[in-house]
C-alpha atoms as a PDB file:
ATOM      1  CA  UNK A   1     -26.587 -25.710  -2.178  1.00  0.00           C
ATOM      2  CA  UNK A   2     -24.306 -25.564   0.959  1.00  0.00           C
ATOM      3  CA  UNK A   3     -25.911 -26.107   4.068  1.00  0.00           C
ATOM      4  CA  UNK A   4     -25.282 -22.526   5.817  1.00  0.00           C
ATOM      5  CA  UNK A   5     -26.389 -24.116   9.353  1.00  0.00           C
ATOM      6  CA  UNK A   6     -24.861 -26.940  11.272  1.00  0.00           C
ATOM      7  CA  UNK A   7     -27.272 -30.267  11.971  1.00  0.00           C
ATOM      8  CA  UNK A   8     -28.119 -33.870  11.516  1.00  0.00           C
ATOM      9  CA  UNK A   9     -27.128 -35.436   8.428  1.00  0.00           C
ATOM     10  CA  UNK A  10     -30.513 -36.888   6.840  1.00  0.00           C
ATOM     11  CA  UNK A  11     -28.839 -40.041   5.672  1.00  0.00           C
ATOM     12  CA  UNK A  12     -26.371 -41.258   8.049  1.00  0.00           C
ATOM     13  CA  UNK A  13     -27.542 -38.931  11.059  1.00  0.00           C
ATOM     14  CA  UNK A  14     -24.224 -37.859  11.837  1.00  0.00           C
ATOM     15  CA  UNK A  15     -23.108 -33.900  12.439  1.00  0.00           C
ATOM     16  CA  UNK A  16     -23.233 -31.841   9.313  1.00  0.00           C
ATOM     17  CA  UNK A  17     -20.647 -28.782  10.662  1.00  0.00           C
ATOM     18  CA  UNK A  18     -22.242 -25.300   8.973  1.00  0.00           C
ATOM     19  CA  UNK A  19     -20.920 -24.955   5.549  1.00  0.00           C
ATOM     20  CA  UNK A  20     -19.611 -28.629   5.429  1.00  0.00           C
ATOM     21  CA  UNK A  21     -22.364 -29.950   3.347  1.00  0.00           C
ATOM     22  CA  UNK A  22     -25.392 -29.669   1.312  1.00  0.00           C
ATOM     23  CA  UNK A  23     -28.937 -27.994   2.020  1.00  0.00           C
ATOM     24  CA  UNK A  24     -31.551 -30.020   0.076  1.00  0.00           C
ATOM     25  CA  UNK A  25     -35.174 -28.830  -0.292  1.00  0.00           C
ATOM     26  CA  UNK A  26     -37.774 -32.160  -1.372  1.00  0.00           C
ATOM     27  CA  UNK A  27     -40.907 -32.353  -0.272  1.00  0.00           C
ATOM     28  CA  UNK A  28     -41.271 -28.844   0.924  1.00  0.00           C
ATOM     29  CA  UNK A  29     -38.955 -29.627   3.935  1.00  0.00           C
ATOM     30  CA  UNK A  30     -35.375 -28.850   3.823  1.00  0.00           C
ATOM     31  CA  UNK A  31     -32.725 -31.473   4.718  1.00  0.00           C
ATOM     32  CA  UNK A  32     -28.897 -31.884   5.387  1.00  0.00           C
ATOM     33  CA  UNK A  33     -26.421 -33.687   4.318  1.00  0.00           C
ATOM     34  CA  UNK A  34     -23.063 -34.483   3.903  1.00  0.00           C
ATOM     35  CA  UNK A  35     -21.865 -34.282   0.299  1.00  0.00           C
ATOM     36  CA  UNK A  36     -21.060 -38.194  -0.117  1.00  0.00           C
ATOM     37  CA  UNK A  37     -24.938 -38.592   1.561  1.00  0.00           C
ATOM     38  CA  UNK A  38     -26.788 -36.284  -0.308  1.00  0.00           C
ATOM     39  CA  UNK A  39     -29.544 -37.600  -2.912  1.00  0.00           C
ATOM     40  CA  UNK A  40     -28.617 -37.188  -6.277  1.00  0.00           C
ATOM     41  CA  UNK A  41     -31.253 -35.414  -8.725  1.00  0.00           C
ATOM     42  CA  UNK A  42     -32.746 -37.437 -11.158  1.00  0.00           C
ATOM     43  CA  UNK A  43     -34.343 -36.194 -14.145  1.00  0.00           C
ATOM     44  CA  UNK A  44     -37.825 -37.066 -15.477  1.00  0.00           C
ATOM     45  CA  UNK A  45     -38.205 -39.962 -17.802  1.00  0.00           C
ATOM     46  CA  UNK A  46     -37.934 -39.484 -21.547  1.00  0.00           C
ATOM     47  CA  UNK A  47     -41.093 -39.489 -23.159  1.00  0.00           C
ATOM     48  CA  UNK A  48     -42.854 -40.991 -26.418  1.00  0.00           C
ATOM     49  CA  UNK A  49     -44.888 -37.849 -26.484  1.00  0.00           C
ATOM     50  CA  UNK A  50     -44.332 -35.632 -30.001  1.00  0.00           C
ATOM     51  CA  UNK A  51     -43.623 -31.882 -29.847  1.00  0.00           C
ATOM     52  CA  UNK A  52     -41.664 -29.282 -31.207  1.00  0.00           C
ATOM     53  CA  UNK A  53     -38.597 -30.926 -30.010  1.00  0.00           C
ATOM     54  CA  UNK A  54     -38.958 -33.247 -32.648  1.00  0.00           C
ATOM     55  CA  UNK A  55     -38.189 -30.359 -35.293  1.00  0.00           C
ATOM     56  CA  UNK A  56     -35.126 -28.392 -36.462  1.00  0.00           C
ATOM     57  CA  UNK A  57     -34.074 -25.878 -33.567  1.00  0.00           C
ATOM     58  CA  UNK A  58     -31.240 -23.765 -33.829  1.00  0.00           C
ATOM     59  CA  UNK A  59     -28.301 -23.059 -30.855  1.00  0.00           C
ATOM     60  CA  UNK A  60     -27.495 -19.813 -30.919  1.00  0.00           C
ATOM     61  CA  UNK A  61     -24.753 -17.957 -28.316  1.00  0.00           C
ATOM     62  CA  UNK A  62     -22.143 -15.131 -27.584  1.00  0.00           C
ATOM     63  CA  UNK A  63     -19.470 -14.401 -25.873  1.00  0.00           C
ATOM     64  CA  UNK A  64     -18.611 -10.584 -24.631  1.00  0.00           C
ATOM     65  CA  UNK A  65     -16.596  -8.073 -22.569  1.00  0.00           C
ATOM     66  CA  UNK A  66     -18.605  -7.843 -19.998  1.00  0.00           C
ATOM     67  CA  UNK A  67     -21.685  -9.103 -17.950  1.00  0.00           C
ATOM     68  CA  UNK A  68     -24.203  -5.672 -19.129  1.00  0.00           C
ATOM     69  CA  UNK A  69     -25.694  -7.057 -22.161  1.00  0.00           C
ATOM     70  CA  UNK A  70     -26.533  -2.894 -23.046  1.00  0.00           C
ATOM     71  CA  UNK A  71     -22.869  -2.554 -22.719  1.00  0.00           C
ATOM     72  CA  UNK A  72     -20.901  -5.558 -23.608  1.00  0.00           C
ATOM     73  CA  UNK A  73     -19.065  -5.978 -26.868  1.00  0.00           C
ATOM     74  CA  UNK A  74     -19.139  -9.392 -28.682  1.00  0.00           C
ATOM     75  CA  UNK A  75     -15.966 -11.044 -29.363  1.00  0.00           C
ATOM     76  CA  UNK A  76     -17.462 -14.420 -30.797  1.00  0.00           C
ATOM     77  CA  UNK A  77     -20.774 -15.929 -31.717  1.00  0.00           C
ATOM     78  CA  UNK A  78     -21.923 -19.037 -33.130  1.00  0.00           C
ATOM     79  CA  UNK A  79     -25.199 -20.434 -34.662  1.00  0.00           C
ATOM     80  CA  UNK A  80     -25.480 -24.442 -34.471  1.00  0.00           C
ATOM     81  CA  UNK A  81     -27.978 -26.768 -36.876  1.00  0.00           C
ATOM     82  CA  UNK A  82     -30.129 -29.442 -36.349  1.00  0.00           C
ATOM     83  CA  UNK A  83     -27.834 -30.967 -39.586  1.00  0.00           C
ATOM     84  CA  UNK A  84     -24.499 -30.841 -37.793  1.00  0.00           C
ATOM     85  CA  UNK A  85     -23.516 -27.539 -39.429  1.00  0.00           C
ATOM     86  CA  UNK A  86     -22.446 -24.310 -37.384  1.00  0.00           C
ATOM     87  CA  UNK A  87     -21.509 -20.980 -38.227  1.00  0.00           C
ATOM     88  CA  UNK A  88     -19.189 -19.105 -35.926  1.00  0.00           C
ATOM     89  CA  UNK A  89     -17.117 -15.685 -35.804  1.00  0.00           C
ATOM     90  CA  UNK A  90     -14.556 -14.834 -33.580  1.00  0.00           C
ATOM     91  CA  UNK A  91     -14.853 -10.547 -33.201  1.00  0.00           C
ATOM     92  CA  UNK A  92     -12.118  -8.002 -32.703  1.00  0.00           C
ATOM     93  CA  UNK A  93     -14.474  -6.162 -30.834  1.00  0.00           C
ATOM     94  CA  UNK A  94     -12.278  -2.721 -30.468  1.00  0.00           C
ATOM     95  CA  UNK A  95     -11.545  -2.316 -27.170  1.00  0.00           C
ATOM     96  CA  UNK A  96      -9.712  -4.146 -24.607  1.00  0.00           C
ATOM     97  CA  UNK A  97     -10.937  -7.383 -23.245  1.00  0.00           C
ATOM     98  CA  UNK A  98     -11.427  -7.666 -19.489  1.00  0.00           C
ATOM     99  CA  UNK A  99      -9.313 -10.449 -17.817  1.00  0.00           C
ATOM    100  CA  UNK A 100     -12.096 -11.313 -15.873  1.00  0.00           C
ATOM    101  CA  UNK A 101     -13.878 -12.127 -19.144  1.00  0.00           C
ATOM    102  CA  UNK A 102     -10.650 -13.605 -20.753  1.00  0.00           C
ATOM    103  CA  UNK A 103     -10.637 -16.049 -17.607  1.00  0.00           C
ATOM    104  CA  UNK A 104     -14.136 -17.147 -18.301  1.00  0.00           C
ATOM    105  CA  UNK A 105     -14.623 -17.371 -21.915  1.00  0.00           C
ATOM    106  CA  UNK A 106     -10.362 -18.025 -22.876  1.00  0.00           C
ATOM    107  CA  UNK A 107     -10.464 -15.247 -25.481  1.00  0.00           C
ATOM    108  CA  UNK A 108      -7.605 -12.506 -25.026  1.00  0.00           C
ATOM    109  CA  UNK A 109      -6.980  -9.010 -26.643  1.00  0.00           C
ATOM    110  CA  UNK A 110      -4.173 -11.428 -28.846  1.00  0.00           C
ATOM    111  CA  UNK A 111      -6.377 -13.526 -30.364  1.00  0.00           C
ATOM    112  CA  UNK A 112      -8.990 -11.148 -31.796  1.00  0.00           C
ATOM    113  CA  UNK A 113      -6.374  -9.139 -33.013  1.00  0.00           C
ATOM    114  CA  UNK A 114      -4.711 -11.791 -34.368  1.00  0.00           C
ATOM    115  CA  UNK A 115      -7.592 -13.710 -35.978  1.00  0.00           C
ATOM    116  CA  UNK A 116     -10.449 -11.487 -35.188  1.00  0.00           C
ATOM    117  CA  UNK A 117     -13.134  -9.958 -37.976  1.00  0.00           C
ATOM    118  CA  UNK A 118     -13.342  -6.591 -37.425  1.00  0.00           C
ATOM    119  CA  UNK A 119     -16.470  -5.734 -35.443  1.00  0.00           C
ATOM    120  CA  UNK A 120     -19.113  -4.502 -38.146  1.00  0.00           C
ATOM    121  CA  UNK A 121     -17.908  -6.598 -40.822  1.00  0.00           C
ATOM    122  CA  UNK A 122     -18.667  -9.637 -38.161  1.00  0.00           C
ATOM    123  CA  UNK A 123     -21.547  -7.888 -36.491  1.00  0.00           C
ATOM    124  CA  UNK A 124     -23.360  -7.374 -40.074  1.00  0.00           C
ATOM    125  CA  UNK A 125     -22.625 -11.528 -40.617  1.00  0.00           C
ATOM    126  CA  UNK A 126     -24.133 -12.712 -37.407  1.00  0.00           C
ATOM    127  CA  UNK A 127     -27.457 -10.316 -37.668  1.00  0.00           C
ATOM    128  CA  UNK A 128     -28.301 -11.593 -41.413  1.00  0.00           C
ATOM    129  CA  UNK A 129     -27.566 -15.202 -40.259  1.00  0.00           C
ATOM    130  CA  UNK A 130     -29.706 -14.997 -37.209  1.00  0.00           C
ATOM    131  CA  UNK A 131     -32.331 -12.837 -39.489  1.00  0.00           C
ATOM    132  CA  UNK A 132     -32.718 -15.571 -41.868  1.00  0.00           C
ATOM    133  CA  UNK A 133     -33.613 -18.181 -38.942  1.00  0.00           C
ATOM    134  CA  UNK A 134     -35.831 -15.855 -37.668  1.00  0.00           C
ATOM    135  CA  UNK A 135     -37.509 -15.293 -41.063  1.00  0.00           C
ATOM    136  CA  UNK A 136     -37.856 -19.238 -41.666  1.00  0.00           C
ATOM    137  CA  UNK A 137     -39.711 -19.247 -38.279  1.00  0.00           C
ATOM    138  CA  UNK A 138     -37.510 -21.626 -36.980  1.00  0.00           C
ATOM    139  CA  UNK A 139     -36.854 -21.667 -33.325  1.00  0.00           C
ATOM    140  CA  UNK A 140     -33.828 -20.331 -31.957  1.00  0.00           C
ATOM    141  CA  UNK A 141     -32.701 -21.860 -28.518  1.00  0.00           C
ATOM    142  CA  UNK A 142     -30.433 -19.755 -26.161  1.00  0.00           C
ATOM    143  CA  UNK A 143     -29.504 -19.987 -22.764  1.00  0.00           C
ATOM    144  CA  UNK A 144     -30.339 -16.634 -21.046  1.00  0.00           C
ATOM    145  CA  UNK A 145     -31.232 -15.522 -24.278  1.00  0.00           C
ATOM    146  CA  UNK A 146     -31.695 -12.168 -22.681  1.00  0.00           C
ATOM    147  CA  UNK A 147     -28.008 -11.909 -22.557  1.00  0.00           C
ATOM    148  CA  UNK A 148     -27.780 -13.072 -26.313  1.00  0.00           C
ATOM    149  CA  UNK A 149     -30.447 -10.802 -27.638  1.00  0.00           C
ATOM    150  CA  UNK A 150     -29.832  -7.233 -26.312  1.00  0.00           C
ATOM    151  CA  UNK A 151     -26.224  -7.650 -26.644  1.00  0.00           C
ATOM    152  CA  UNK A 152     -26.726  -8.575 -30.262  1.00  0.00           C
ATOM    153  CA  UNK A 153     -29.539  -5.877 -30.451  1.00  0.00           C
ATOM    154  CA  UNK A 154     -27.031  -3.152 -28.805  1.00  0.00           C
ATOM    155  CA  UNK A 155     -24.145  -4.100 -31.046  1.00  0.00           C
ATOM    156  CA  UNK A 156     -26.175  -3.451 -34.570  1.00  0.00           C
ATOM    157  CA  UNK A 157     -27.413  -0.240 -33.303  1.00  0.00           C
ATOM    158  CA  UNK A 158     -23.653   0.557 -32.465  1.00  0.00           C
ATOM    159  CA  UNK A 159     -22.496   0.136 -35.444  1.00  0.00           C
ATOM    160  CA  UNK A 160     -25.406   1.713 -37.540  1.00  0.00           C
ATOM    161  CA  UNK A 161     -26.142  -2.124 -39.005  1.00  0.00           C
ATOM    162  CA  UNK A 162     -29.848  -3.304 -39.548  1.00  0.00           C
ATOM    163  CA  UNK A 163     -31.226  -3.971 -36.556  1.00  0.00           C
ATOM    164  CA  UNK A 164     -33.502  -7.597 -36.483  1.00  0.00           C
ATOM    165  CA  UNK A 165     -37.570  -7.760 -35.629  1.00  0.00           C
ATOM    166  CA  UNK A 166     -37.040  -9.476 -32.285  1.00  0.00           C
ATOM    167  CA  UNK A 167     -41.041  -9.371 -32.431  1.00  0.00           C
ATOM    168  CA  UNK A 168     -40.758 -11.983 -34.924  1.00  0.00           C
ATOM    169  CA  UNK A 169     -38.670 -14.433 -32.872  1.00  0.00           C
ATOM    170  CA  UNK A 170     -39.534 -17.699 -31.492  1.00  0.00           C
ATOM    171  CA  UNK A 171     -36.822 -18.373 -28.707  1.00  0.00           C
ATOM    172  CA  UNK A 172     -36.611 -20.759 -26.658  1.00  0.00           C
ATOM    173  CA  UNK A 173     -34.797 -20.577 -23.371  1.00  0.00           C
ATOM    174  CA  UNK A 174     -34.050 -23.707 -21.008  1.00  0.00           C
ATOM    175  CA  UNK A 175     -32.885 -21.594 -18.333  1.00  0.00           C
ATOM    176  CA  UNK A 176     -36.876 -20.237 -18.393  1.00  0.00           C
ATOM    177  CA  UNK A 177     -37.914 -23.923 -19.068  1.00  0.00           C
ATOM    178  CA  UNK A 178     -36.180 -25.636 -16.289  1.00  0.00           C
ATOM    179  CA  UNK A 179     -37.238 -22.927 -13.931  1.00  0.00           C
ATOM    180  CA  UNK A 180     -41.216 -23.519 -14.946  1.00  0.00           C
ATOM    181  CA  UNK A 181     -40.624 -27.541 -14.769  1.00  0.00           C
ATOM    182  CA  UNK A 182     -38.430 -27.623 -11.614  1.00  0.00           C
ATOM    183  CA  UNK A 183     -39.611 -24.759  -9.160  1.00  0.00           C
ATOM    184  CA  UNK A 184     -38.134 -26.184  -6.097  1.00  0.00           C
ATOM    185  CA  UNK A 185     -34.778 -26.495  -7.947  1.00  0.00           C
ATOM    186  CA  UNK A 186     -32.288 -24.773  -5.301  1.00  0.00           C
ATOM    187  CA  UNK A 187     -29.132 -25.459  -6.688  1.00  0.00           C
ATOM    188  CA  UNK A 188     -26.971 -23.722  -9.544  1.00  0.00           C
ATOM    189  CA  UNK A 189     -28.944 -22.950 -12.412  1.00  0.00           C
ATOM    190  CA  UNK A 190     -26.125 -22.377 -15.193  1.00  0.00           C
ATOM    191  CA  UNK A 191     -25.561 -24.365 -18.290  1.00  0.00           C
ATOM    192  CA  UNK A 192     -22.805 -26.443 -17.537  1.00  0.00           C
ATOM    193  CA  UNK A 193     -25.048 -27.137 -14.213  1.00  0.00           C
ATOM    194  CA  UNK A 194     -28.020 -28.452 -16.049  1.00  0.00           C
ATOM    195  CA  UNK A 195     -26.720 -30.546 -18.797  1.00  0.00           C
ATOM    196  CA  UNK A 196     -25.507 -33.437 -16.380  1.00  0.00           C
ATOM    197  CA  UNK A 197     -28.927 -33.382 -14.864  1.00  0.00           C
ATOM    198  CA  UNK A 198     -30.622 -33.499 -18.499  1.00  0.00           C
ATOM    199  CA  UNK A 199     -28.109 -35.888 -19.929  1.00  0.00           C
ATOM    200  CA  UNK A 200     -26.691 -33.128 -22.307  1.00  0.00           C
ATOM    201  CA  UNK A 201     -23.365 -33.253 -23.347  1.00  0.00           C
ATOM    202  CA  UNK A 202     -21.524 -29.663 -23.000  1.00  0.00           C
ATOM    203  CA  UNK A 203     -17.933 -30.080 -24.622  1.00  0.00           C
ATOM    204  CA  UNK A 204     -16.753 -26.850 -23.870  1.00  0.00           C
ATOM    205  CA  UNK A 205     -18.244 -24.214 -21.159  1.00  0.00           C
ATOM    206  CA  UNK A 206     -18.198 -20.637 -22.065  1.00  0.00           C
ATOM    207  CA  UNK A 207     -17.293 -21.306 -26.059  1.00  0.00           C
ATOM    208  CA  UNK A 208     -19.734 -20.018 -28.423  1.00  0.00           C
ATOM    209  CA  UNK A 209     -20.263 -22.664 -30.633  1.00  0.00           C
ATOM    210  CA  UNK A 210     -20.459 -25.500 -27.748  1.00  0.00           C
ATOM    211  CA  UNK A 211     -22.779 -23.129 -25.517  1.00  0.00           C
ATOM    212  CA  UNK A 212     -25.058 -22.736 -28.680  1.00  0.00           C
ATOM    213  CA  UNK A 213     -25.366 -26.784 -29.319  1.00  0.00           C
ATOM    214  CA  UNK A 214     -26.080 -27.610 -25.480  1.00  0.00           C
ATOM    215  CA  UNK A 215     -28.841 -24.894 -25.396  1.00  0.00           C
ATOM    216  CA  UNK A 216     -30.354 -26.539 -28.114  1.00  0.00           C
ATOM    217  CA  UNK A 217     -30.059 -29.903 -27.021  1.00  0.00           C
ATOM    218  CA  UNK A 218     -31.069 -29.242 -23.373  1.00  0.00           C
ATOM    219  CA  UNK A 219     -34.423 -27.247 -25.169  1.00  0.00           C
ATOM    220  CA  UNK A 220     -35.137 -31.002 -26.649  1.00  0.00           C
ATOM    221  CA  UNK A 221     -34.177 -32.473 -23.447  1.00  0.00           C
ATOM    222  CA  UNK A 222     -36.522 -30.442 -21.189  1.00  0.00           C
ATOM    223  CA  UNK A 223     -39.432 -31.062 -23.504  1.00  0.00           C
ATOM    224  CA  UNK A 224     -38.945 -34.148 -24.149  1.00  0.00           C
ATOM    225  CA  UNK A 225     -39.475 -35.150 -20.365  1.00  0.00           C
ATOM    226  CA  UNK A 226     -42.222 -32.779 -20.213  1.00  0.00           C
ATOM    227  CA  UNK A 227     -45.154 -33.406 -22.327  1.00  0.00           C
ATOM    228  CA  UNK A 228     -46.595 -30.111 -20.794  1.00  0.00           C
ATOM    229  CA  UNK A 229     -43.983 -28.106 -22.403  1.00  0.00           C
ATOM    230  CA  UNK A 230     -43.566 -30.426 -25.936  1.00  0.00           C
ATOM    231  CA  UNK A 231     -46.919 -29.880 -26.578  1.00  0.00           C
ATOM    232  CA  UNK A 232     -47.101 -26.403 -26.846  1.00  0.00           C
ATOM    233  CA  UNK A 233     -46.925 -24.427 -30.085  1.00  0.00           C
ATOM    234  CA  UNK A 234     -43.679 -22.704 -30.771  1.00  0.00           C
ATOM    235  CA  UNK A 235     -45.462 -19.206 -30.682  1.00  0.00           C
ATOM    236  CA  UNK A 236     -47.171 -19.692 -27.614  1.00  0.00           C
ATOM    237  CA  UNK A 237     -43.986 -21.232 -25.689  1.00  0.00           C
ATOM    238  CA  UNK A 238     -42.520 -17.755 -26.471  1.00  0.00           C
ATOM    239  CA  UNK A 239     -45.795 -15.652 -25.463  1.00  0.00           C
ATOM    240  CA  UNK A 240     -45.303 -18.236 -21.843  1.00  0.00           C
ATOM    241  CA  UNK A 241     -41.823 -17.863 -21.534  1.00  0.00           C
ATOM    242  CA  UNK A 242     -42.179 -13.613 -21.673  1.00  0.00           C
ATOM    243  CA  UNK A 243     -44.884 -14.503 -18.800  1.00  0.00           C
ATOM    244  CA  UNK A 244     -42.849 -16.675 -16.533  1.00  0.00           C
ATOM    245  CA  UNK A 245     -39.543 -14.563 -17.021  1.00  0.00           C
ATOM    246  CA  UNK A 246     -41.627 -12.127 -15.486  1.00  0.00           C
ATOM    247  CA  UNK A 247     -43.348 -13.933 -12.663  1.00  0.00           C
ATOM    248  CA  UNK A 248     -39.859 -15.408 -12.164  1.00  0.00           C
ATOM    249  CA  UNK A 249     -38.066 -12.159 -11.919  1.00  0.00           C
ATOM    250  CA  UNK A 250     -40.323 -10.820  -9.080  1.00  0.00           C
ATOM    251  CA  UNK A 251     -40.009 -13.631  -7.018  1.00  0.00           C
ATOM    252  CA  UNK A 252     -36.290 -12.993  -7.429  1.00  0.00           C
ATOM    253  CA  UNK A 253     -36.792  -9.246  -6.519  1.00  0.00           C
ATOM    254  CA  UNK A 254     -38.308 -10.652  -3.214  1.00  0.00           C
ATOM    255  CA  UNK A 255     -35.801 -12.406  -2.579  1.00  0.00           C
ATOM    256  CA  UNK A 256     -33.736  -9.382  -2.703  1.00  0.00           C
ATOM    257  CA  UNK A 257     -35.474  -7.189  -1.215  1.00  0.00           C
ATOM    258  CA  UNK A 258     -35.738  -9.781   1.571  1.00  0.00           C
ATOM    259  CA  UNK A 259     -32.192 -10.134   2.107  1.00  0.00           C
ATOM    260  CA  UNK A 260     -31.566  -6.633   1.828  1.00  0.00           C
ATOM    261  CA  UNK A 261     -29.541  -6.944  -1.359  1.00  0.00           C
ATOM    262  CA  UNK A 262     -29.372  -3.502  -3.440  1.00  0.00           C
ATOM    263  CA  UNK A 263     -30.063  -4.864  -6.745  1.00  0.00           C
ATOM    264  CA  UNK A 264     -32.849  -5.390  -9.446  1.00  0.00           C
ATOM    265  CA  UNK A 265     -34.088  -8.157 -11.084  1.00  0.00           C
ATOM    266  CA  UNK A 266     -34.619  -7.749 -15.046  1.00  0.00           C
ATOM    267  CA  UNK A 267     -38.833  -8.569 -15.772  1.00  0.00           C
ATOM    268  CA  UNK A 268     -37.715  -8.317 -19.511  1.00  0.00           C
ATOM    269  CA  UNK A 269     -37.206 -11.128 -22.077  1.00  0.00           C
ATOM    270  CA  UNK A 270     -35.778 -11.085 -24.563  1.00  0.00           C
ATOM    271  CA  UNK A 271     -34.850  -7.930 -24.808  1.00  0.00           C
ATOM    272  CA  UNK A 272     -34.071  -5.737 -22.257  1.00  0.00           C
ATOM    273  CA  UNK A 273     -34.019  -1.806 -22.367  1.00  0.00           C
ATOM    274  CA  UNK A 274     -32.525  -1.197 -19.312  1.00  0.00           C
ATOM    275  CA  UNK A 275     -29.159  -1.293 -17.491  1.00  0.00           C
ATOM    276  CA  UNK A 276     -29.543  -4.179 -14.877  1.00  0.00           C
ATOM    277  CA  UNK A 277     -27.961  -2.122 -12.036  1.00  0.00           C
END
């Protein structure tokens, strides 16, 4: 993270001006540095260790209007398979799209109507897909799958489709994971900022189908350096993950509460029922 306060550069010893560099917390203690100084993160070995990472996991992401998952509208989805296969759907969603969400995720008002599925018609696709993975009890790996389930959840109920048993479930969330495995981890926490560290290749930030493939593959990656986490029974890394959202969430509320910040930190996962601000 950048260094907010001006000092010694733990490498070279020279002047770190505030702002100018990087504020990096190992050992407990919490250094300075200049960018070309600072340590670079490695991740944990690759184990020999077997777990669920060794079996079929499905990726599974969304894109939407807007950052509410209670009131976003999805304008593309994908599913990706342990085989190679994918399933995606771009969604004419119904209402305009945001250009702060065109920036992010490249899809425009044109597009959808263009080459768009018209929202229930997609909607009712994507729910029986993800259904039937849920049904095989296979896992289904999302990154801030909070996001990805109540949106999902919202949308059905919107347009009077059959809603799916989220009780059911087994997700699996790296952002969770590599929160649990790396607590002192100070830096940017968002997909395309964990795949370097977990050698996980994301072709394509913010696009469904891409998103979807790196959540699974950084799921693997994450267990597969952590025999804590591999070992673990799919059902029971869900029943954790509810736990440590949770425990994770508070500290977060600290934090804001702390600071002063007027917001509030979802203890939900993965479905939320309530608006986030």
């Amino acid at each position: 993270m950048i260094n907010k306060f001006s000092g010694s550069c733990g490498r070279c010893r020279r002047r770190v001006d505030a702002g100018g560099g990087q504020a990096v917390k190992a050992g407990g203690r919490w250094s300075t540095y200049h960018h070309e100084c600072a340590p670079v993160r490695v991740a944990p070995r690759i184990g020999t260790h077997p777990g669920w990472h060794d079996l079929p996991i499905v990726g599974f992401d969304l894109e939407g209007t807007v950052a509410e998952p209670l009131e976003t509208r999805i304008v593309s989805a994908a599913l990706t398979y342990a085989d190679g296969s994918q399933e995606s759907w771009l969604v004419n969603p119904g209402v305009p799209i945001p250009p702060d969400a065109t920036a992010l995720h490249g899809i425009s008002d044109d597009m959808v109507t263009r080459d768009g599925q018209p929202a229930r018609k997609a909607l009712a696709e994507i729910g029986t897909a993800v259904a039937k993975v849920i049904a095989a009890s296979t896992p289904l790996a999302a990154f801030c799958a909070q996001y990805d389930v109540t949106a999902l959840h919202t949308e059905l109920l919107r347009h009077g489709l059959p809603t799916i048993d989220w009780n059911r479930a087994v997700i699996i969330d790296p952002s969770i994971l590599h929160k649990e495995v790396e607590p002192d981890w100070f830096d940017r926490r968002q997909l395309g900022d964990l795949c370097p560290y977990y050698e996980v290749n994301l072709a394509v930030a913010h696009e469904a189908a891409s998103d979807a493939r790196a959540a699974a593959d950084l799921a693997r990656s994450i267990a597969a350096r952590h025999e804590r986490i591999a070992r673990m029974s799919p059902d029971a890394l869900h029943r954790a993950q509810i736990r440590w959202y949770a425990e994770q969430g508070r500290d977060l509320q600290a934090y804001f509460d702390r600071t002063g910040r007027n917001e509030t930190a979802s203890l939900e996962w993965p479905l939320e029922s309530k608006r986030r601000r």
